[in-house]
Protein backbone atom coordinates (compact mmCIF):
# COMPACT_ATOMS: atom_id res chain seq x y z
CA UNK A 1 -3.48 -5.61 13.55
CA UNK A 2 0.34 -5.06 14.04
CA UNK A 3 1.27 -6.42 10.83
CA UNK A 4 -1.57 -5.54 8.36
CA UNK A 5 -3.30 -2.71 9.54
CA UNK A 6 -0.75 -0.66 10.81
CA UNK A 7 2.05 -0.48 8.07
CA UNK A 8 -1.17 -0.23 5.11
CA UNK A 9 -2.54 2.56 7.80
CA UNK A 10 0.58 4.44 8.04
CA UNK A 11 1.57 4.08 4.24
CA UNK A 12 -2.04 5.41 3.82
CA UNK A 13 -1.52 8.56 6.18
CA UNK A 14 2.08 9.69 4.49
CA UNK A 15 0.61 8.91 1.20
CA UNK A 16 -2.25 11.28 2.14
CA UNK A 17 0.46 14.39 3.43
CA UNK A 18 2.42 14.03 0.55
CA UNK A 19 -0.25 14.08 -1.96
CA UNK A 20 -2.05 17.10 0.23
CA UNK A 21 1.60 19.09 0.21
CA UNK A 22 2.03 18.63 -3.26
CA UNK A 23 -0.82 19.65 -4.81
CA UNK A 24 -2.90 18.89 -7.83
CA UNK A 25 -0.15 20.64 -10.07
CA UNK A 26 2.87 18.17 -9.06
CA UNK A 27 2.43 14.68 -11.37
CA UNK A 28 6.17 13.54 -10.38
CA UNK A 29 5.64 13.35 -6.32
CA UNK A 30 2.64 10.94 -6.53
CA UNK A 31 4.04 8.82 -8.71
CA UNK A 32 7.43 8.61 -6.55
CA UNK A 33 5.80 8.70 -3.26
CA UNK A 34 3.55 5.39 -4.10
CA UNK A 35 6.61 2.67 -4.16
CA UNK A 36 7.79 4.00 -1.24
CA UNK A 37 4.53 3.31 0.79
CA UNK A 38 4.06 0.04 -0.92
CA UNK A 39 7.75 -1.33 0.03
CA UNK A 40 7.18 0.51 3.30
CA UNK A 41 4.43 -0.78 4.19
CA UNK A 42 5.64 -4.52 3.08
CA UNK A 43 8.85 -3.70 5.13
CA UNK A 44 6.76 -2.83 8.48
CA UNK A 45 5.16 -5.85 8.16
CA UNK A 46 8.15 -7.79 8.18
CA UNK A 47 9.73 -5.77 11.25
CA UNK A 48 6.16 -5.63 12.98
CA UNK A 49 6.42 -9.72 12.45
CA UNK A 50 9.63 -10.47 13.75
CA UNK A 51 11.72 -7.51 14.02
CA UNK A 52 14.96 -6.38 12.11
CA UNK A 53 16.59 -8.90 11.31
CA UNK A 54 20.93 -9.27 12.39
CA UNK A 55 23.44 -10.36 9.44
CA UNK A 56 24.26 -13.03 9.10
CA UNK A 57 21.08 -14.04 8.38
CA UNK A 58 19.10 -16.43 10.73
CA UNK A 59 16.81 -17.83 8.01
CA UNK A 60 16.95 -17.36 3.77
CA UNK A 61 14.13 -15.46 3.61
CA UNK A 62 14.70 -12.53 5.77
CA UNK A 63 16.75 -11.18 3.33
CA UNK A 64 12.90 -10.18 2.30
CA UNK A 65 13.34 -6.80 4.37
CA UNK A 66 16.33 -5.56 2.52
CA UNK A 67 14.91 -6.87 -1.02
CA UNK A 68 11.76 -4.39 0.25
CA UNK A 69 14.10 -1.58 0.18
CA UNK A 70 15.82 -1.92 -3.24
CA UNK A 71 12.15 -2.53 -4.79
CA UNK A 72 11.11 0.83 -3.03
CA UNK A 73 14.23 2.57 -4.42
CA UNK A 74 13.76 0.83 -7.96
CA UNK A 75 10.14 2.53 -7.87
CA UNK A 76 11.38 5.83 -6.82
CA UNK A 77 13.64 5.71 -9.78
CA UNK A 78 10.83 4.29 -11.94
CA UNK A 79 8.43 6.56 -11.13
CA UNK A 80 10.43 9.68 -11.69
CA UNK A 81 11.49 8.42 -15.43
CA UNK A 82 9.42 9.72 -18.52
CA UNK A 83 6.65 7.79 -20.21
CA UNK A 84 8.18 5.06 -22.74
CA UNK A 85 11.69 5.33 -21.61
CA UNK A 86 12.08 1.93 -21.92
CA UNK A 87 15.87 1.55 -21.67
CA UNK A 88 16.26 3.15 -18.42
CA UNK A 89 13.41 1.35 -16.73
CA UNK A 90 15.37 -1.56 -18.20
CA UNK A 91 18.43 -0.60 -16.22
CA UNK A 92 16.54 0.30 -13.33
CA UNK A 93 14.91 -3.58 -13.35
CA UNK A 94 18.00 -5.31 -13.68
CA UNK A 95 19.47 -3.80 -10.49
CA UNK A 96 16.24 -4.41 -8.78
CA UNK A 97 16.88 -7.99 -10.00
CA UNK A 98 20.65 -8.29 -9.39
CA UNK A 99 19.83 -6.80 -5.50
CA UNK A 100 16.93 -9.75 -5.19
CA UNK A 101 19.58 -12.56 -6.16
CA UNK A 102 22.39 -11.11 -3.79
CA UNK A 103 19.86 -10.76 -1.05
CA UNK A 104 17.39 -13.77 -0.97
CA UNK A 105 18.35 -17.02 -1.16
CA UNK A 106 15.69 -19.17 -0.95
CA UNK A 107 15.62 -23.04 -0.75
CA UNK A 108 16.14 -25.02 -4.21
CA UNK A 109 15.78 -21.73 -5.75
CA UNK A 110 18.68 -20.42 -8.30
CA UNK A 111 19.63 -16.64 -7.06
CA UNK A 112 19.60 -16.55 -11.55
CA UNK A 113 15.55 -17.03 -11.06
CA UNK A 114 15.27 -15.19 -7.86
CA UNK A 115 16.51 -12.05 -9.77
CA UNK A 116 14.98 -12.81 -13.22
CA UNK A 117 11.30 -12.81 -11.37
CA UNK A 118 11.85 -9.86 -9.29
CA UNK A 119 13.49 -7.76 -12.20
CA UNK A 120 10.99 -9.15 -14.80
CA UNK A 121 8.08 -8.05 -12.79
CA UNK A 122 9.57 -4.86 -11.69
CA UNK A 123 10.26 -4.16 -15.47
CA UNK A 124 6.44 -5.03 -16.83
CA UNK A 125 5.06 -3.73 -13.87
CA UNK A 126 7.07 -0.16 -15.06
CA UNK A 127 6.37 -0.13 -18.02
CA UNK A 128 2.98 -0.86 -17.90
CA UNK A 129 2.18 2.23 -15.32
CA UNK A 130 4.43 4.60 -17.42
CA UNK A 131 1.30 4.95 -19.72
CA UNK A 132 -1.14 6.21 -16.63
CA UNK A 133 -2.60 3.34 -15.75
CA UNK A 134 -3.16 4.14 -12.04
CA UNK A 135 -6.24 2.57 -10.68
CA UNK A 136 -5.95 -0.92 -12.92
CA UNK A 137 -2.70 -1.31 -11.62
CA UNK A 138 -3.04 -0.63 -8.00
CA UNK A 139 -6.12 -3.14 -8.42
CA UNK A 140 -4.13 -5.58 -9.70
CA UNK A 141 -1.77 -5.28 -7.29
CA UNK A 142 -4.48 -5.44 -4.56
CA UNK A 143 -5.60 -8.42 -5.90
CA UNK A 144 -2.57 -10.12 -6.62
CA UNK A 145 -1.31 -9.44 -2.56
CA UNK A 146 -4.76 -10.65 -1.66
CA UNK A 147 -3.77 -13.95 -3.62
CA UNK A 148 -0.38 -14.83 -2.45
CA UNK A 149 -1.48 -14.19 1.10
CA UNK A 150 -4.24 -16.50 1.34
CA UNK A 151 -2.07 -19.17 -0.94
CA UNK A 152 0.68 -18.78 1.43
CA UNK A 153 -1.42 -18.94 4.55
CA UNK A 154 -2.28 -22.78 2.76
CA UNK A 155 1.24 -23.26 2.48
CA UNK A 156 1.60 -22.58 6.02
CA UNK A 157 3.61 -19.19 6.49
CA UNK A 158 1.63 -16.72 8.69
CA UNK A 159 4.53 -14.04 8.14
CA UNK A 160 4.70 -13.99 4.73
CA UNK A 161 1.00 -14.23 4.49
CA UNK A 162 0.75 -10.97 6.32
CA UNK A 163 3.16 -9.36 4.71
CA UNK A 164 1.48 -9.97 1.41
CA UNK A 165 -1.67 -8.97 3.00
CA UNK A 166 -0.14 -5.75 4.01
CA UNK A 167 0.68 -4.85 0.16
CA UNK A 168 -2.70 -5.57 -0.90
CA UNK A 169 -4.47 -3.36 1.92
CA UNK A 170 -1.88 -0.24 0.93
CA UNK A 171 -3.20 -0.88 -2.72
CA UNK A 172 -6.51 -0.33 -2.18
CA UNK A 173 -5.70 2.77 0.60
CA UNK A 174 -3.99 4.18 -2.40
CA UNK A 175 -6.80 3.99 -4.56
CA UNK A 176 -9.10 5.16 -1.83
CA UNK A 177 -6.68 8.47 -0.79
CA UNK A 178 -6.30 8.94 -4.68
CA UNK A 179 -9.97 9.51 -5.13
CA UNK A 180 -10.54 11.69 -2.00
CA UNK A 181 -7.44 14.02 -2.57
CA UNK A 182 -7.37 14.06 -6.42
CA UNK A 183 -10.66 12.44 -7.63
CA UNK A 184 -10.96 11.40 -11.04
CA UNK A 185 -7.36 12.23 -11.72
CA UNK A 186 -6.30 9.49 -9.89
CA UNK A 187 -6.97 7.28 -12.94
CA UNK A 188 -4.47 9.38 -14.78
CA UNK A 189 -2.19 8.79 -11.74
CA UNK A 190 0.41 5.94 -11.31
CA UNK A 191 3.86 5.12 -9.97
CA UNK A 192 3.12 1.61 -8.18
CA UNK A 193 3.63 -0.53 -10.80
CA UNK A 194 7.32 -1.21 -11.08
CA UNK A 195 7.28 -1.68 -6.87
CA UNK A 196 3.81 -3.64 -7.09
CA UNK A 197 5.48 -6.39 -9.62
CA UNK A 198 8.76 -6.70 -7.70
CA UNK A 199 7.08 -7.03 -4.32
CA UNK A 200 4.40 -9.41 -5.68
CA UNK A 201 7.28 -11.59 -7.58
CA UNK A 202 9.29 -11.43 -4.18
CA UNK A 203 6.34 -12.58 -2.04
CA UNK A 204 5.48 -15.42 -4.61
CA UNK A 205 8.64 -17.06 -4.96
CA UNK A 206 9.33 -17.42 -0.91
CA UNK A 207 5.93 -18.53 -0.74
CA UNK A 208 6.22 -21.16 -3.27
CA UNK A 209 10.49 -22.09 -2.70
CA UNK A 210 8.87 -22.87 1.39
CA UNK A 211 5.46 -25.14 -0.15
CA UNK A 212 5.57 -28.29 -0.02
CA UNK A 213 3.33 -29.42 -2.67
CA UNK A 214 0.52 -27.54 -1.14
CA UNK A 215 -0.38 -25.61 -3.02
CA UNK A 216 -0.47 -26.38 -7.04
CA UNK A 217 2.52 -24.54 -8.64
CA UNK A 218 -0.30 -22.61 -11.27
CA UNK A 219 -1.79 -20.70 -8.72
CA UNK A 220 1.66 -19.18 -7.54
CA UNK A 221 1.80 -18.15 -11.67
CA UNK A 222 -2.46 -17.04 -11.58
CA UNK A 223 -1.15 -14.60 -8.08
CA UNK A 224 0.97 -12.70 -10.35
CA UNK A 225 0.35 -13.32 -13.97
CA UNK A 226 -2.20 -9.98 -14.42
CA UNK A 227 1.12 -7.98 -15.07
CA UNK A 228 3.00 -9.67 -18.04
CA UNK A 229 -0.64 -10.60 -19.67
CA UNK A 230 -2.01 -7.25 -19.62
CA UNK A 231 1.61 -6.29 -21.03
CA UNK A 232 1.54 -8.60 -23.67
CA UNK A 233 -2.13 -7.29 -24.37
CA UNK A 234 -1.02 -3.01 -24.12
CA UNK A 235 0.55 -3.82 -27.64
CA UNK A 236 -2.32 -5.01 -28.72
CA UNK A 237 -5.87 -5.05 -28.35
CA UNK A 238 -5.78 -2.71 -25.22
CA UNK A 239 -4.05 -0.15 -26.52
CA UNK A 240 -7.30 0.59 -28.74
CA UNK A 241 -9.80 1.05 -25.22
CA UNK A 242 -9.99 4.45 -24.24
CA UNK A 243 -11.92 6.21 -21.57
CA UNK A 244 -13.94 4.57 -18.68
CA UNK A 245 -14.15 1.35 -20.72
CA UNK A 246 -10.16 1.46 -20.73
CA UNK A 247 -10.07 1.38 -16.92
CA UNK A 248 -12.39 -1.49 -16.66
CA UNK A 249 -10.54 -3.73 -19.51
CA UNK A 250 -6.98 -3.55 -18.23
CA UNK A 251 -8.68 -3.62 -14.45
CA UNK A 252 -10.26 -6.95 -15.53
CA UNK A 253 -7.17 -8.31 -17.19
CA UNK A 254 -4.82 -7.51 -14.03
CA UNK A 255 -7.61 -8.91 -11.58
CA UNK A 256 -8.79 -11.77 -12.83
CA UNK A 257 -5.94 -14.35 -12.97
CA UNK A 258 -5.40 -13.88 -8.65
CA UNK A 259 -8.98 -14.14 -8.86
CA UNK A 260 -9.09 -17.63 -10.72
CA UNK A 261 -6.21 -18.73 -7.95
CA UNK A 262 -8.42 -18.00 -4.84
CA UNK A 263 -11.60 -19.59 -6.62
CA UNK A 264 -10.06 -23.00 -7.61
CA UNK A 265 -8.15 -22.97 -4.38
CA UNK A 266 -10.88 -22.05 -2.25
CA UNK A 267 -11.37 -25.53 -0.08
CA UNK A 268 -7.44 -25.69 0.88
CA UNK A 269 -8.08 -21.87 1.90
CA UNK A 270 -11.05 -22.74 3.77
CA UNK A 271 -8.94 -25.28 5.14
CA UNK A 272 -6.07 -23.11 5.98
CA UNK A 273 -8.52 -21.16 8.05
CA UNK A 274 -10.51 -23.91 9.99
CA UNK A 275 -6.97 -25.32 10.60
C-alpha cells in the first residue's frame, strides 16, 4: 500500500491537475510532466520503503533515490526537446548516464556499465517517444516494471521489487488519465520514454548486481529489451505501420520480451510467492 499504491496514486493525481490546467492546446507540459511522475513515483517508493537515505551511504544501492532524480530531470529535458533532435537527447543521455555511475555503485558492477545501461536506455527510450509513441511506450514500460519486480521479488529484494512495481502501476495510471482527460490524443501523446528506459535499466541492474544466480541472467535482458528492439525495428519495418495497427505493432514489440521473462520464469515466481 505505502510503497506501490500511494506514490503510482499520487503521480496519478498531479499528472491529472497538470494535464486538466494545461489544456488540450499545450503538447510540451504533458510530455514534461510524465518523467517527473514516473521518477517521482519510483522515488516515493524508495522513501516510503526505508526513508531518505544519510550520505555516506549505508548500502550501494541507495544511491537509487538520487539516480531517480537525475532520470526525472533527464526526462524533463527530453521531453521538452523537438522531434528527431537526436544530438541533444544524446547529450541529455550521457549526463543521465555519467550521474548513474557517480551515484550507484553496485556490487561487481563497473560504474562504466552502470552508466552505459542507464544512459543507453534513457537515450532509446528518447528517441523512440520523440516520434509520438505515447501509449506503446507507457505499455512497455508497464510491462517491463511489472517484470523486474516479480524477477527481483525471486531474487529476494522486497524494496526494489516494490519500487519497480511502483513504475509499472504509474504507467498504466498514465495511460488511464491520458484517455479520460485527452482521449484518443493520448496516443499522439508521449514524454515517458527517456525516464521509463533509465528507471527500468536502473531497477534491472541492482536487481541483477544483488542475484545470486537466481534468476537466469536473460530474463534481466527480456525485462528491458522492448526498448532497443523496437528501436532497432522504428528504422525499419515499423516505421511503415500507421494508424491503429501502428499502436498495436510497436505495443506488441515493447510488451512482449517482459512478457516472455515472467512466462518462462513463472515456477521461481510462484515460488517467490509461496515462499
Amino acid at each position: 500500500m505505502w510503497s506501490v499504491a500511494l506514490p503510482a496514486i499520487g503521480a496519478g493525481v498531479l499528472l491529472a491537475l497538470v494535464w486538466w490546467a494545461a489544456g488540450d492546446g499545450c503538447t510540451w507540459v504533458p510530455r514534461v510532466v510524465v518523467p517527473l511522475v514516473l521518477a517521482g513515483a519510483a522515488a516515493g517508493s524508495f522513501i516510503a520503503s526505508i526513508g531518505l537515505p544519510e550520505w555516506p551511504l549505508a548500502q550501494k544501492w541507495h544511491g537509487l533515490v538520487w539516480v531517480f532524480g537525475a532520470i526525472a530531470a533527464a526526462g524533463m529535458l527530453d521531453g521538452a526537446l523537438r522531434a528527431g533532435d537526436w544530438a541533444a537527447r544524446l547529450v541529455v543521455a550521457c549526463v543521465a548516464g555519467g550521474a548513474a555511475a557517480w551515484l550507484l555503485h553496485l556490487p561487481d558492477t563497473p560504474p562504466l556499465a552502470v552508466g552505459m545501461a542507464v544512459g543507453g536506455l534513457t537515450y532509446v527510450g528518447g528517441m523512440l517517444d520523440s516520434s509520438g509513441r505515447g501509449v506503446p511506450i507507457l505499455a512497455g514500460i508497464w510491462a517491463g516494471g511489472a517484470a523486474l519486480s516479480l524477477l527481483i521479488l525471486v531474487a529476494a529484494s522486497m524494496t526494489v521489487s516494490l519500487i519497480a512495481g511502483a513504475v509499472s502501476a504509474t504507467a498504466a495510471l498514465v495511460v488511464l488519465v491520458g484517455i479520460l482527460l485527452r482521449g484518443r490524443a493520448v496516443w499522439r501523446s508521449g514524454g515517458g520514454g527517456a525516464a521509463g528506459g533509465g528507471l527500468l535499466a536502473a531497477l534491472a541492474l541492482t536487481g541483477w548486481s544483488y542475484d545470486y544466480d537466481i534468476v537466469p541472467l536473460w530474463a534481466w535482458w527480456a525485462g528491458v529489451a522492448g526498448f532497443p528492439i523496437a528501436c532497432m525495428l522504428e528504422l525499419g519495418s515499423l516505421e511503415k505501420w500507421h494508424g491503429v495497427m501502428s499502436g498495436l505493432a510497436r505495443t506488441g514489440v515493447l510488451v512482449a520480451p517482459p512478457v516472455a521473462a515472467i512466462v518462462l520464469n513463472w515456477d521461481a515466481i510462484q515460488g517467490a510467492f509461496s515462499g
